[in-house]
Structure formats: C-alpha cells, structure tokens
C-alpha atoms as a PDB file:
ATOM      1  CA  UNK A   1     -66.756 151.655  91.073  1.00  0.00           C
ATOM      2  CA  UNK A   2     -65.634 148.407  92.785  1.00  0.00           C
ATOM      3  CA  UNK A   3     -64.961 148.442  96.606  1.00  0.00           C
ATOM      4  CA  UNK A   4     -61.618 146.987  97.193  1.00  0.00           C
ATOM      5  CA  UNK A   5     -59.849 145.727 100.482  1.00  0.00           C
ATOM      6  CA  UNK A   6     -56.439 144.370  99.876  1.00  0.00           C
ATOM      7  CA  UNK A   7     -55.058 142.720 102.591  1.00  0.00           C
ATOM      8  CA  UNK A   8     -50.632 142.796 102.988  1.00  0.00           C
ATOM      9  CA  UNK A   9     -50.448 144.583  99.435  1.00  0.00           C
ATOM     10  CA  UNK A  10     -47.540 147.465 100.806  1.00  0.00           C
ATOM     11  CA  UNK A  11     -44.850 145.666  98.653  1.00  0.00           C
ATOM     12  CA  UNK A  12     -44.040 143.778  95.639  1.00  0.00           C
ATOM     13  CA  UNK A  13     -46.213 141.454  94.326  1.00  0.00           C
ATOM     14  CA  UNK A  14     -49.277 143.602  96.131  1.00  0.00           C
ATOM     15  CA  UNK A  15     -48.507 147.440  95.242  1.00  0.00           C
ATOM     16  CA  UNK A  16     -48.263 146.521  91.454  1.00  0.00           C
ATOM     17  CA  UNK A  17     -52.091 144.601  92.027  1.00  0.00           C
ATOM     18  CA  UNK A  18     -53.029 148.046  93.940  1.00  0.00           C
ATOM     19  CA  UNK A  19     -51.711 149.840  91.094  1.00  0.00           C
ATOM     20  CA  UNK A  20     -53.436 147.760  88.459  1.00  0.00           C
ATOM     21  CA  UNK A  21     -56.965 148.358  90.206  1.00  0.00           C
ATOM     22  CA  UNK A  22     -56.526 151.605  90.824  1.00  0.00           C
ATOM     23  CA  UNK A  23     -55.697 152.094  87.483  1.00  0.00           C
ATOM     24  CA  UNK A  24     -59.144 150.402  86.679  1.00  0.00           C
ATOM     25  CA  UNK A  25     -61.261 153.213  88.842  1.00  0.00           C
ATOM     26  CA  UNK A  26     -61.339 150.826  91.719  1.00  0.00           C
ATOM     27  CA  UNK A  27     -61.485 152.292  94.982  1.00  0.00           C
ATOM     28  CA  UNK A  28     -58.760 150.805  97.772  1.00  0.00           C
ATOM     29  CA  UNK A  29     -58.428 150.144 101.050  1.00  0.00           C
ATOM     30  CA  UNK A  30     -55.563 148.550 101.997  1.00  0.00           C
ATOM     31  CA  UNK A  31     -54.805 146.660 105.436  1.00  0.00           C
ATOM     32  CA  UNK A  32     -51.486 146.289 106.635  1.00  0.00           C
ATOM     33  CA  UNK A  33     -49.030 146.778 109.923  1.00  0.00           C
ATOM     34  CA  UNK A  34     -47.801 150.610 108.303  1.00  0.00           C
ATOM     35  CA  UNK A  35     -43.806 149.010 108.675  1.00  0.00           C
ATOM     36  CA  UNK A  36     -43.311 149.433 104.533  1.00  0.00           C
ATOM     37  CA  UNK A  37     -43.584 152.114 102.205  1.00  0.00           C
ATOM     38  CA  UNK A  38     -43.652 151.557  98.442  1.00  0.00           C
ATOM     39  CA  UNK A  39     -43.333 154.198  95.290  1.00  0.00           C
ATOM     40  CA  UNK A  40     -45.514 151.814  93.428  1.00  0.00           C
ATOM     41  CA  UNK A  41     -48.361 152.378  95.800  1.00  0.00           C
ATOM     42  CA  UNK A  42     -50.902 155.522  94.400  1.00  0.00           C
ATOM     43  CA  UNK A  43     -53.031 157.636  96.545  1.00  0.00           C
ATOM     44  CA  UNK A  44     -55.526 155.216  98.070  1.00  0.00           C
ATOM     45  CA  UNK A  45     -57.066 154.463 101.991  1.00  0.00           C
ATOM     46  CA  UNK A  46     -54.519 152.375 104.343  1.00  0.00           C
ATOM     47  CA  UNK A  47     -55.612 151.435 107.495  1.00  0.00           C
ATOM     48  CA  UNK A  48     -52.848 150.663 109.440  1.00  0.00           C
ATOM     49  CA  UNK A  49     -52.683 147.980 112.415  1.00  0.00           C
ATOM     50  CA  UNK A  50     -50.186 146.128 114.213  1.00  0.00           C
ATOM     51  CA  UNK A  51     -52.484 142.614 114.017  1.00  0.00           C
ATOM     52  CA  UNK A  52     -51.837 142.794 110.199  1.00  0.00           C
ATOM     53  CA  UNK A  53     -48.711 140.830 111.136  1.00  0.00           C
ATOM     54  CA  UNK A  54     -49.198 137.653 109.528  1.00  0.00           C
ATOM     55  CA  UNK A  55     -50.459 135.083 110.213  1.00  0.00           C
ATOM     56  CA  UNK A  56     -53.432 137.654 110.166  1.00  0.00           C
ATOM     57  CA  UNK A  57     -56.130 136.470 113.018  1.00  0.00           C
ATOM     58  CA  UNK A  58     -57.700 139.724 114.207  1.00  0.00           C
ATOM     59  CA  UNK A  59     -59.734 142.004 111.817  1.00  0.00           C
ATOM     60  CA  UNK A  60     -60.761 145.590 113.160  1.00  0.00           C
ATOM     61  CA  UNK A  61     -64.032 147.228 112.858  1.00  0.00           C
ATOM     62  CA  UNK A  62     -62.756 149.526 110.167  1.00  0.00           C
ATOM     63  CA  UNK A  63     -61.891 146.366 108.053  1.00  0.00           C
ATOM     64  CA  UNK A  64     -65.115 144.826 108.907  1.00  0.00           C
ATOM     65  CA  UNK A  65     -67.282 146.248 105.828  1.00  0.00           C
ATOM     66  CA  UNK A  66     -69.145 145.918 102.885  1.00  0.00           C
ATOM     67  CA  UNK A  67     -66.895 144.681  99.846  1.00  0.00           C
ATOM     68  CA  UNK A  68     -66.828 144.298  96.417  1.00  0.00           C
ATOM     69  CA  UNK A  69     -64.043 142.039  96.394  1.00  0.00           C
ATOM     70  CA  UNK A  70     -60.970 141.299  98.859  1.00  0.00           C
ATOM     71  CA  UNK A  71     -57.830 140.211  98.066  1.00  0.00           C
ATOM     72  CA  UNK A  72     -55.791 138.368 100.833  1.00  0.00           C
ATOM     73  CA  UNK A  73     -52.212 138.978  99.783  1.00  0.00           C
ATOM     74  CA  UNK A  74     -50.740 136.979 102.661  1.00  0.00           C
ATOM     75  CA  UNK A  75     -52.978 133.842 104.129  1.00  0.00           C
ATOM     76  CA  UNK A  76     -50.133 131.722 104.647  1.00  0.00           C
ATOM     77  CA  UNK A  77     -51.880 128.409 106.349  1.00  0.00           C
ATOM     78  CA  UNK A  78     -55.361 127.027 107.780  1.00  0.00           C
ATOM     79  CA  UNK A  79     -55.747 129.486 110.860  1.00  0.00           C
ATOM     80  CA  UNK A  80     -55.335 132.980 109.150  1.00  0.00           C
ATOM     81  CA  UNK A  81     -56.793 131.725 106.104  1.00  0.00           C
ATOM     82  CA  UNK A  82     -60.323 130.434 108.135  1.00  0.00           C
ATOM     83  CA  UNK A  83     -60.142 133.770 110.117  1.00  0.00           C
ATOM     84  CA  UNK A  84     -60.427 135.616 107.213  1.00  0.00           C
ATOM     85  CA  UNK A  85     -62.930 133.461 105.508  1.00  0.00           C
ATOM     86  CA  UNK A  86     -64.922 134.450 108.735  1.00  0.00           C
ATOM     87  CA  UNK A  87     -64.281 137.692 109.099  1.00  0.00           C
ATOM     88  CA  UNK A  88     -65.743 138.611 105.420  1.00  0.00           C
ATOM     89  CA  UNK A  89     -68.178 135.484 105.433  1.00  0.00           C
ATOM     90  CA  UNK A  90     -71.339 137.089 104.008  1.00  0.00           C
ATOM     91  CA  UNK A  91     -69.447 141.170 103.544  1.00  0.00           C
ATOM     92  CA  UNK A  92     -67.543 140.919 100.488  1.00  0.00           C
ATOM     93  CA  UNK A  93     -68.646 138.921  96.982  1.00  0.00           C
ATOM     94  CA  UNK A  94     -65.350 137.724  96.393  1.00  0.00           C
ATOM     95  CA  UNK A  95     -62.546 136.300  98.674  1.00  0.00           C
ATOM     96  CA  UNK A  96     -59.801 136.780  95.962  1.00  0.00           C
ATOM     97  CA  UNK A  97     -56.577 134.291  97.334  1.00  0.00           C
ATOM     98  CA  UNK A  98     -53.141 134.457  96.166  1.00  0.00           C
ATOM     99  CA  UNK A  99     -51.670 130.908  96.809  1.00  0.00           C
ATOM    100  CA  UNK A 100     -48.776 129.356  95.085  1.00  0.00           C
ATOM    101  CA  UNK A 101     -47.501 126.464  92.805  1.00  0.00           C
ATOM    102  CA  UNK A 102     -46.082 124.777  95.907  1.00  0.00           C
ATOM    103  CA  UNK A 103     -49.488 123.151  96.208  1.00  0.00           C
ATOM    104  CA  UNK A 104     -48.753 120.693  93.229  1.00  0.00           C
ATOM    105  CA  UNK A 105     -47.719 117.427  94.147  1.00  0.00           C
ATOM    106  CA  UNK A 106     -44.861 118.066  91.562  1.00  0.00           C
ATOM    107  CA  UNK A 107     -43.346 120.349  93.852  1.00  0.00           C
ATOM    108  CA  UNK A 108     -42.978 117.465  96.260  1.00  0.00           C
ATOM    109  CA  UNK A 109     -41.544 115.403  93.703  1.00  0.00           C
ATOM    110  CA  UNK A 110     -39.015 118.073  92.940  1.00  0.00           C
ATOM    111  CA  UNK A 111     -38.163 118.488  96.498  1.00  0.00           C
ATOM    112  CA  UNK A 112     -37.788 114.637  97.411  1.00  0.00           C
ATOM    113  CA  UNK A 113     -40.120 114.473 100.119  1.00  0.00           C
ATOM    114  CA  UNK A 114     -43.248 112.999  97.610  1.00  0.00           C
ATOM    115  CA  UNK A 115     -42.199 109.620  96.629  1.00  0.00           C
ATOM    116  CA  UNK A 116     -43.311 108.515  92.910  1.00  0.00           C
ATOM    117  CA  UNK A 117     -41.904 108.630  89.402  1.00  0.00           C
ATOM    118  CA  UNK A 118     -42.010 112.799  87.853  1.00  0.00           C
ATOM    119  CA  UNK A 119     -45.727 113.845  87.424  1.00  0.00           C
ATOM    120  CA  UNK A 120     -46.640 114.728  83.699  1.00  0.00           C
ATOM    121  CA  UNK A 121     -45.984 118.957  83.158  1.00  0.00           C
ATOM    122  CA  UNK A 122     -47.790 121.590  82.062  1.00  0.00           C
ATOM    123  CA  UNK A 123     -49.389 121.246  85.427  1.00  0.00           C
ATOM    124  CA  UNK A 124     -52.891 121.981  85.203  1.00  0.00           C
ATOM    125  CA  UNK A 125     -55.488 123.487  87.909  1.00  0.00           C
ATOM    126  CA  UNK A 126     -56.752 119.478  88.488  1.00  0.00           C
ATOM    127  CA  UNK A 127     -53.578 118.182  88.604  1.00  0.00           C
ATOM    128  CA  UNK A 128     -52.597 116.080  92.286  1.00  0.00           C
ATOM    129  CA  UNK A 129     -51.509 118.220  94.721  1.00  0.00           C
ATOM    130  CA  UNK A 130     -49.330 117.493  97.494  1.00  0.00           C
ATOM    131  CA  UNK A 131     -50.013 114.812 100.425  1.00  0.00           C
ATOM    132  CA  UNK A 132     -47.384 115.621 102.733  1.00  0.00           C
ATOM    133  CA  UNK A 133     -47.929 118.616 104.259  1.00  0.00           C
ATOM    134  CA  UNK A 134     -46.075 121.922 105.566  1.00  0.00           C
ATOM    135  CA  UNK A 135     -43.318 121.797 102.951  1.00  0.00           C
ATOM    136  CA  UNK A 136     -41.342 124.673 104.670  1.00  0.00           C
ATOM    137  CA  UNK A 137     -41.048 123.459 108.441  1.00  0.00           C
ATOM    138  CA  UNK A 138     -37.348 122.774 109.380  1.00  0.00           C
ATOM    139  CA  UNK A 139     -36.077 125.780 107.301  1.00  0.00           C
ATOM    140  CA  UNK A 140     -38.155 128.691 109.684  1.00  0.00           C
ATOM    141  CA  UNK A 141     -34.211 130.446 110.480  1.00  0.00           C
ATOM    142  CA  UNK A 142     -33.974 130.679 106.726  1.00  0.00           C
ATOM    143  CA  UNK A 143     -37.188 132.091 105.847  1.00  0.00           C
ATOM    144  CA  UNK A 144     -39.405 132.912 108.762  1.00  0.00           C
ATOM    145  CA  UNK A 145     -41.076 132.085 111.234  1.00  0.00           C
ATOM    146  CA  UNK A 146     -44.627 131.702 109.400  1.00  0.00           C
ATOM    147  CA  UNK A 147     -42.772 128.581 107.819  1.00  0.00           C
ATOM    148  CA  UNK A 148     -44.000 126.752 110.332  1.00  0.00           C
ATOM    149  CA  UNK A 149     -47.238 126.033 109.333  1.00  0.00           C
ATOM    150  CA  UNK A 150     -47.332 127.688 106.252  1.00  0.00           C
ATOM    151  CA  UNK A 151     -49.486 125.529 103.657  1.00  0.00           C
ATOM    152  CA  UNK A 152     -51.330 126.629 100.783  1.00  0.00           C
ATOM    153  CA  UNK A 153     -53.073 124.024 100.468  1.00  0.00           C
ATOM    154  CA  UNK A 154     -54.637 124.254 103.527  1.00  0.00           C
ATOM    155  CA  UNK A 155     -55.614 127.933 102.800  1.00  0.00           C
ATOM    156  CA  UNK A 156     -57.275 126.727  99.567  1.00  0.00           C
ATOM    157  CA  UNK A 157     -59.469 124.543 101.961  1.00  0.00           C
ATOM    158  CA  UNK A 158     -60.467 126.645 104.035  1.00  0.00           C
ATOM    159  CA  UNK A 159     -61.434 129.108 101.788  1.00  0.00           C
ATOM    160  CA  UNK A 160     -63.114 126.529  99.412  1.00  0.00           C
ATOM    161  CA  UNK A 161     -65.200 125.008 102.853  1.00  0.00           C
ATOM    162  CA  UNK A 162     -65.961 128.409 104.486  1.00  0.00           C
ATOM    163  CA  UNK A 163     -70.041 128.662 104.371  1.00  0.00           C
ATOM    164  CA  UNK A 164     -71.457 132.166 102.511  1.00  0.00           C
ATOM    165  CA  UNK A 165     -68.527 132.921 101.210  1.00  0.00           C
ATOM    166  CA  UNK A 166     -67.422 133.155  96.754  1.00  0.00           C
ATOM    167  CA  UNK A 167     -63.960 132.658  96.375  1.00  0.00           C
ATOM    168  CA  UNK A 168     -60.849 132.973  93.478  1.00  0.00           C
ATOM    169  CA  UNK A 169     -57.839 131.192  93.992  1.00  0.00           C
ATOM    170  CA  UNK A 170     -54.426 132.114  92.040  1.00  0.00           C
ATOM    171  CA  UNK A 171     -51.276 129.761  91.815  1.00  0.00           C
ATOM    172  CA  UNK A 172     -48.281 131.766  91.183  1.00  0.00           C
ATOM    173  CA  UNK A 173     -45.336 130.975  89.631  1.00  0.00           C
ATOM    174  CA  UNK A 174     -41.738 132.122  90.460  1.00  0.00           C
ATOM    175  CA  UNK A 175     -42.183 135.916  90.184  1.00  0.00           C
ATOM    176  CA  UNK A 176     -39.806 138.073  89.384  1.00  0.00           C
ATOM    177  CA  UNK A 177     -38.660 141.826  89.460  1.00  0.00           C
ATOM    178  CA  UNK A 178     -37.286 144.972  90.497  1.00  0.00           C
ATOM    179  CA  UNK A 179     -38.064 144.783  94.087  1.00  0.00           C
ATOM    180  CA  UNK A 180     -37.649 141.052  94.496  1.00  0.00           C
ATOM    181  CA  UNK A 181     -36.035 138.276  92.831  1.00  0.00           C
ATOM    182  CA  UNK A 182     -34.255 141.246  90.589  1.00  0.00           C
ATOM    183  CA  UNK A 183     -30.904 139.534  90.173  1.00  0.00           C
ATOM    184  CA  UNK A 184     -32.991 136.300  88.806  1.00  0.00           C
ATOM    185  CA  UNK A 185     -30.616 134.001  91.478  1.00  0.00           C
ATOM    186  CA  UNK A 186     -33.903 131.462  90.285  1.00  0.00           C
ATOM    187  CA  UNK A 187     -32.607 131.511  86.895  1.00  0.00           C
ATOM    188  CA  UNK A 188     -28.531 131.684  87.609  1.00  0.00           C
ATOM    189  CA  UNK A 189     -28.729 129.687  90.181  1.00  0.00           C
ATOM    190  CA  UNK A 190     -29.565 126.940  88.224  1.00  0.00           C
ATOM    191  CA  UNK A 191     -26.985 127.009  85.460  1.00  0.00           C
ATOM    192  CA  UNK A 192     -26.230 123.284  86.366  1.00  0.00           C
ATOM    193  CA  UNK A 193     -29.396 121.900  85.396  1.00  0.00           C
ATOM    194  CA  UNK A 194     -29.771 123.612  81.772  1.00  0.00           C
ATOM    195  CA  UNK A 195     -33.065 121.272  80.862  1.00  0.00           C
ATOM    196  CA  UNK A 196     -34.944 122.259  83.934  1.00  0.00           C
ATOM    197  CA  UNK A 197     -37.756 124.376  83.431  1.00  0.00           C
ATOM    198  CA  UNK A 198     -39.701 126.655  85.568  1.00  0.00           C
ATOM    199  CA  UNK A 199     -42.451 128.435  85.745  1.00  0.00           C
ATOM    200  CA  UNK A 200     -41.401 131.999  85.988  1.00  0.00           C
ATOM    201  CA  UNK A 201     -43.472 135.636  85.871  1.00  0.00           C
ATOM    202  CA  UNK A 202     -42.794 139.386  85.774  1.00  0.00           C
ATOM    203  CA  UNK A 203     -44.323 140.947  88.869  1.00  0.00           C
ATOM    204  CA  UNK A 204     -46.150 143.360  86.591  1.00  0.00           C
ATOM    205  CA  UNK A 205     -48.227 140.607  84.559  1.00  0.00           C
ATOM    206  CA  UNK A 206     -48.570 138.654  87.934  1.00  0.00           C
ATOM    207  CA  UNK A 207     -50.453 141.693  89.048  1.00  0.00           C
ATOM    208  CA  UNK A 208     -52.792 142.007  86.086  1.00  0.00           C
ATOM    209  CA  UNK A 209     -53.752 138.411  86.144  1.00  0.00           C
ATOM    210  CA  UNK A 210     -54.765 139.098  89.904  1.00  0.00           C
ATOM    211  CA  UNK A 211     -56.662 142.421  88.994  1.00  0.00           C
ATOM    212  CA  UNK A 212     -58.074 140.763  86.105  1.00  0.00           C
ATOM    213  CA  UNK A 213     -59.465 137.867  88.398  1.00  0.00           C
ATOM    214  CA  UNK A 214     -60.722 139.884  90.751  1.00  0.00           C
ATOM    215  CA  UNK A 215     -63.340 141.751  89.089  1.00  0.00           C
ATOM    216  CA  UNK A 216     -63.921 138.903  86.459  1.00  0.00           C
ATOM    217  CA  UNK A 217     -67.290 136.953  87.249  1.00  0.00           C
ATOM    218  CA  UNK A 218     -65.547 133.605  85.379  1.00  0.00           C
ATOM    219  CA  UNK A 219     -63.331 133.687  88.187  1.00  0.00           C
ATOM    220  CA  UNK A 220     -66.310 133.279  90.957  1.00  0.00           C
ATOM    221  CA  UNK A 221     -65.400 129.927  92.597  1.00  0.00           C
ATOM    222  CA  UNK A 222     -62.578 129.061  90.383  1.00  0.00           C
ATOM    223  CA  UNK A 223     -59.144 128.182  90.725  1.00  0.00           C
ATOM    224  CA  UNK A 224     -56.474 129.578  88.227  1.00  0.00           C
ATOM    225  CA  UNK A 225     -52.357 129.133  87.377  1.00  0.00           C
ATOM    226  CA  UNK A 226     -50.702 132.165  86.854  1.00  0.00           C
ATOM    227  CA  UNK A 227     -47.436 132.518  85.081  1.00  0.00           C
ATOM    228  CA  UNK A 228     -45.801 132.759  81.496  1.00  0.00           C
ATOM    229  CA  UNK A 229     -47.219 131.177  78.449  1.00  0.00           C
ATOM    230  CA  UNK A 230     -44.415 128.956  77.367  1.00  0.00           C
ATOM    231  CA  UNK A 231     -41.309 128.152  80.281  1.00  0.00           C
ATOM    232  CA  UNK A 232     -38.454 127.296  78.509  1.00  0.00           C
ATOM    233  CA  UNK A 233     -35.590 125.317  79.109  1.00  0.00           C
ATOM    234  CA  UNK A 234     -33.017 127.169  82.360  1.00  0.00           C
ATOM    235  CA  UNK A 235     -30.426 126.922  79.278  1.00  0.00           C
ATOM    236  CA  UNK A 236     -32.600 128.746  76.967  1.00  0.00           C
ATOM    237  CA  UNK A 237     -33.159 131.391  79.289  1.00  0.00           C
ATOM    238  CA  UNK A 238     -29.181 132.066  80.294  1.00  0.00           C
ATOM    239  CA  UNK A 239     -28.894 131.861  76.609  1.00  0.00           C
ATOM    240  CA  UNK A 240     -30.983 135.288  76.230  1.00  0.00           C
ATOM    241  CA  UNK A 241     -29.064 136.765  79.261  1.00  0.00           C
ATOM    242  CA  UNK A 242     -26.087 138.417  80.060  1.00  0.00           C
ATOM    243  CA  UNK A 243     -23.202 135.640  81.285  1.00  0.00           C
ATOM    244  CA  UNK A 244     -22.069 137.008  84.902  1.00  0.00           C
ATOM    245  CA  UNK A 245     -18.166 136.210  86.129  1.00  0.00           C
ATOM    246  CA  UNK A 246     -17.687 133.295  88.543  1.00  0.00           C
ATOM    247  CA  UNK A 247     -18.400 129.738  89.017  1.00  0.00           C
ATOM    248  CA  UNK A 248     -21.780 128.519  88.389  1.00  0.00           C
ATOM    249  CA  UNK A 249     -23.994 127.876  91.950  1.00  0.00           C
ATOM    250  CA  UNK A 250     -24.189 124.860  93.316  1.00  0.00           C
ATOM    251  CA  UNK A 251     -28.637 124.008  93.179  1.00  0.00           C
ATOM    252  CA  UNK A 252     -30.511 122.502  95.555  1.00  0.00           C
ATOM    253  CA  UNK A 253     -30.392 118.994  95.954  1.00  0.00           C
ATOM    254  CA  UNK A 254     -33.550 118.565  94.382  1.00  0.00           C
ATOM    255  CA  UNK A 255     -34.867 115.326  91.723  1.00  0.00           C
ATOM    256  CA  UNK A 256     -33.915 117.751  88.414  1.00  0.00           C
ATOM    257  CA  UNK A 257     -36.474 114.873  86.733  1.00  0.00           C
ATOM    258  CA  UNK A 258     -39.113 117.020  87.840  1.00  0.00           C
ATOM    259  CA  UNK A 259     -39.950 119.777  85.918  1.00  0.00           C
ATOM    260  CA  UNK A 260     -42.541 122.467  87.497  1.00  0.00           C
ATOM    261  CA  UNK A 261     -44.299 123.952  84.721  1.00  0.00           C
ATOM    262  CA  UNK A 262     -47.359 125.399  84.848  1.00  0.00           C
ATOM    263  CA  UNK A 263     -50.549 125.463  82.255  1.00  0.00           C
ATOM    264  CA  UNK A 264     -52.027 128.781  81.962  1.00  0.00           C
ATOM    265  CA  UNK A 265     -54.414 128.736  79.491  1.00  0.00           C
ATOM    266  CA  UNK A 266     -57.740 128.481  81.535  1.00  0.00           C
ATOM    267  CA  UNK A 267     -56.384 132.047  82.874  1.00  0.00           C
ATOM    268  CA  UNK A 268     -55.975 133.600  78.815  1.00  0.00           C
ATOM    269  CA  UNK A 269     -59.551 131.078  77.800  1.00  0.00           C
ATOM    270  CA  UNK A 270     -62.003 131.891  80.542  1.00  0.00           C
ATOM    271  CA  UNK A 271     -60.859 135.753  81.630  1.00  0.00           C
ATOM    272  CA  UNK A 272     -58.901 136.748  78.125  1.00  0.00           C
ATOM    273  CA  UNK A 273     -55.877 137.646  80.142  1.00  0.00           C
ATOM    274  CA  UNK A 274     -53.011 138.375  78.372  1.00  0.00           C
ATOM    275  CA  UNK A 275     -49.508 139.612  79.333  1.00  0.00           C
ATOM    276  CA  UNK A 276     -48.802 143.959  79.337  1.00  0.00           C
ATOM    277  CA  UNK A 277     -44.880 143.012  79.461  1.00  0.00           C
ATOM    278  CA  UNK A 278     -43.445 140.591  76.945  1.00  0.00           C
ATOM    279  CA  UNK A 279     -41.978 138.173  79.498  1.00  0.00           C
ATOM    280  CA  UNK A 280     -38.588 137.193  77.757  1.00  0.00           C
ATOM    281  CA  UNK A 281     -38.202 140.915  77.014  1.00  0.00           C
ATOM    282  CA  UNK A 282     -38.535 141.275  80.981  1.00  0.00           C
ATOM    283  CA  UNK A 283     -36.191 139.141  82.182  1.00  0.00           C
ATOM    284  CA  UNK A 284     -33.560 140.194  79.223  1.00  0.00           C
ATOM    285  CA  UNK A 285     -34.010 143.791  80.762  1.00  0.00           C
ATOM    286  CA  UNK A 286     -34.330 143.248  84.264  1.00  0.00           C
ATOM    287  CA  UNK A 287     -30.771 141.102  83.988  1.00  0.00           C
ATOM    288  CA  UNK A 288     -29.061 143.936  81.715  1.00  0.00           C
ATOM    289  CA  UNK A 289     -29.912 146.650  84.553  1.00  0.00           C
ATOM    290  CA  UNK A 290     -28.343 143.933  86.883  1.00  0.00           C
ATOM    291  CA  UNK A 291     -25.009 143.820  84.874  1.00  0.00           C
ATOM    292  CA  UNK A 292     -24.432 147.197  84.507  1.00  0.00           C
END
C-alpha cells in the first residue's frame, strides 16, 4: 500500500487524482488550508493548516514524514517549489509535480511576448521552453495574486536541482470539466480562429495520467505532456458541439500562427496510459448538460 501526501488536492483537478489513488488502495493524506469541500473527495486523512495557502513555504511536523510518493498540486514558482523540494528532500521517493504547458516557448509565441517565427507542434517534452519569464505578471487583479511570480519553469528547476530528491514532472493541457472550465469558454471562445488548435483534457483522464505517474517507476526523473491524443482543429470541435445563441467572442489578441499542441505519446509508450473517458465524447457531453 503506497503512502500518499497530496499537497492542494481539495478541488478539481486534485480530488479526481485523490480519487484515482484511492481507488488504487493507496493510502492519503492530504494537506490543505480546510477553506473547500469537494463530493469527489473519498474518506481519506486531511490535515488541515492555514500555511497551505499558496505559495506553500511552511510544512508542519505532521506533514514532515515518511512517503511513498508526494504530489504537489500547487507549486506555483521558485520559492514554494524549493521549499518543498526541502521539506521532503530525502522523506518521500517521489516528488510528483503538476506544472503546465505554459512552459513551452510556443506559449510565448502565442502570447506575443517571445519573438521568432511559430515553433514546429506536436510539442514534445525537449522542445524550447520559454526565455522570458513570469508570463502572468501585469494581469494579478484578473487572476491572483500568486501571478506574480508564478513560473513553472522555475518550479521544474528547482525540483530538477534539489539534492536527494527523485522527481516526476507533468505538463498539462487545457483541462476541462464539471467543476471548472464546464461551459468550455476555451473552446467557444475561440470561434474566430476555427484552425487553431489546442491542447485540451477531461479532468478525469488528467487525473489518471497523474495517478498513473505517480506510482510508475518509468516516471522516476522524467518529464511527461499530458493531454488528448489527437487536438483537432477549434472548428472541428464546435462542429461536434451544440451552437449557443449570440455573437461569437472576441479572442485574445494572441499570434493565431501559433498552434499549442502537445505530443503525448512518451506518456501512452513509457507508462501505457491510456484515456478512461473518450475525450470527444467528453466534451460533446459536458457541452449538452451546458445547453440544457
């Protein structure tokens, strides 16, 4: 039975990877601030603290154990992500880290501030990543505060440079689902730009490729893209869906020349991951509940 410590797993993206282990016979602790409550979430261990605001710098003594594996759910930039990397240096086999696809230097071409002709998609784990940094800063009243120096790619760093310590690293997609993202405004939304493609993924197979990574020993020290097997077109997609009354949105002003699509077949190859949702059938659903 593997020892688990989750760390920010009370909602979305996190209860369905609780689930998913606990499903497996794992046994769970999770670590959070006790401010959410989540019908996903089975019977498991929560030890609840007001420092598990992110960005996470303290650890208690409770936390401070002996663990199979812990996943860090919300290391958002280089000083939460190097605390952590401390605080479980040498106490857990496995630093499991969610990161994102933000880290790609395609994302910067997408978003203007990376100067260069479109880099070549499916992006894969050794593609460039970004060069300038803190891709979020100037937009903290929109999002949050932790925008500020939030930077995946200086999580990945720190992880990757902390001594005694194995490590997975995930790149996630746009997810999708009930509790977030469930009227799919990052498919609508982009109505305008019917050739785009990105990178999408159902919250429930996002969680399985995280449970399946974290108690995979192919994913010791390695770096993985999570998301659908084949991203169509934005006009393929609204094609499957049902049409919804108004005028289209107005996108971002982003360089449409860019897709950001991600390769995922190291994830299937090296841990034979697969998908427990059909992903179009997902979306078609999730949007139907929407209309009616």
């Amino acid at each position: 039975m593997m020892r688990v410590l989750v760390i920010g797993g009370t909602r979305f993206i996190g209860a369905h990877v609780i689930q998913q282990l606990h499903e497996t016979g794992a046994r769970i602790t999770v670590f959070h601030r006790g401010t959410t409550t989540n019908p996903v979430l089975p019977a498991v261990e929560h030890i609840r603290d007001p420092d598990a605001a992110y960005p996470i710098m303290r650890y208690p003594h409770a936390v401070r154990d002996d663990w199979d594996a812990v996943v860090h759910m919300v290391a958002m930039g280089h000083a939460d992500a190097e605390a952590a990397a401390r605080a479980f240096s040498g106490r857990t086999q496995r630093l499991v880290i969610i990161s994102s696809c933000d880290v790609y230097r395609a994302y910067g071409r997408l978003t203007k501030t990376e100067s260069g002709p479109p880099d070549s998609v499916p992006l894969k784990e050794d593609s460039p990543l970004r060069t300038v940094l803190y891709p979020y800063r100037g937009i903290e009243q929109q999002i949050g505060a932790y925008a500020y120096d939030y930077d995946k790619i200086l999580v990945e760093n720190a992880v990757q440079s902390a001594p005694n310590l194995d490590w997975t690293i995930l790149r996630l997609p746009k997810v999708y689902g009930p509790e977030d993202n469930g009227e799919l405004a990052t498919v609508y939304g982009f109505a305008a730009v019917p050739e785009w493609r990105w990178t999408h993924g159902y919250v429930r197979n996002v969680a399985a490729a995280i449970a399946t990574a974290t108690s995979h020993p192919m994913a010791r020290n390695a770096i993985f893209n999570v998301g659908e097997e084949t991203t169509p077109t934005m006009g393929e997609r609204l094609a499957a869906l049902p049409g919804r009354d108004g005028e289209p949105v107005e996108p971002p002003p982003f360089d449409f020349n860019q897709p950001l699509v991600l390769e995922t077949s190291k994830l299937r190859r090296d841990l034979g991951y697969t998908e427990i949702v059909d992903e179009r059938s997902a979306m078609i659903e999730l949007a139907s509940r929407q209309a009616t």
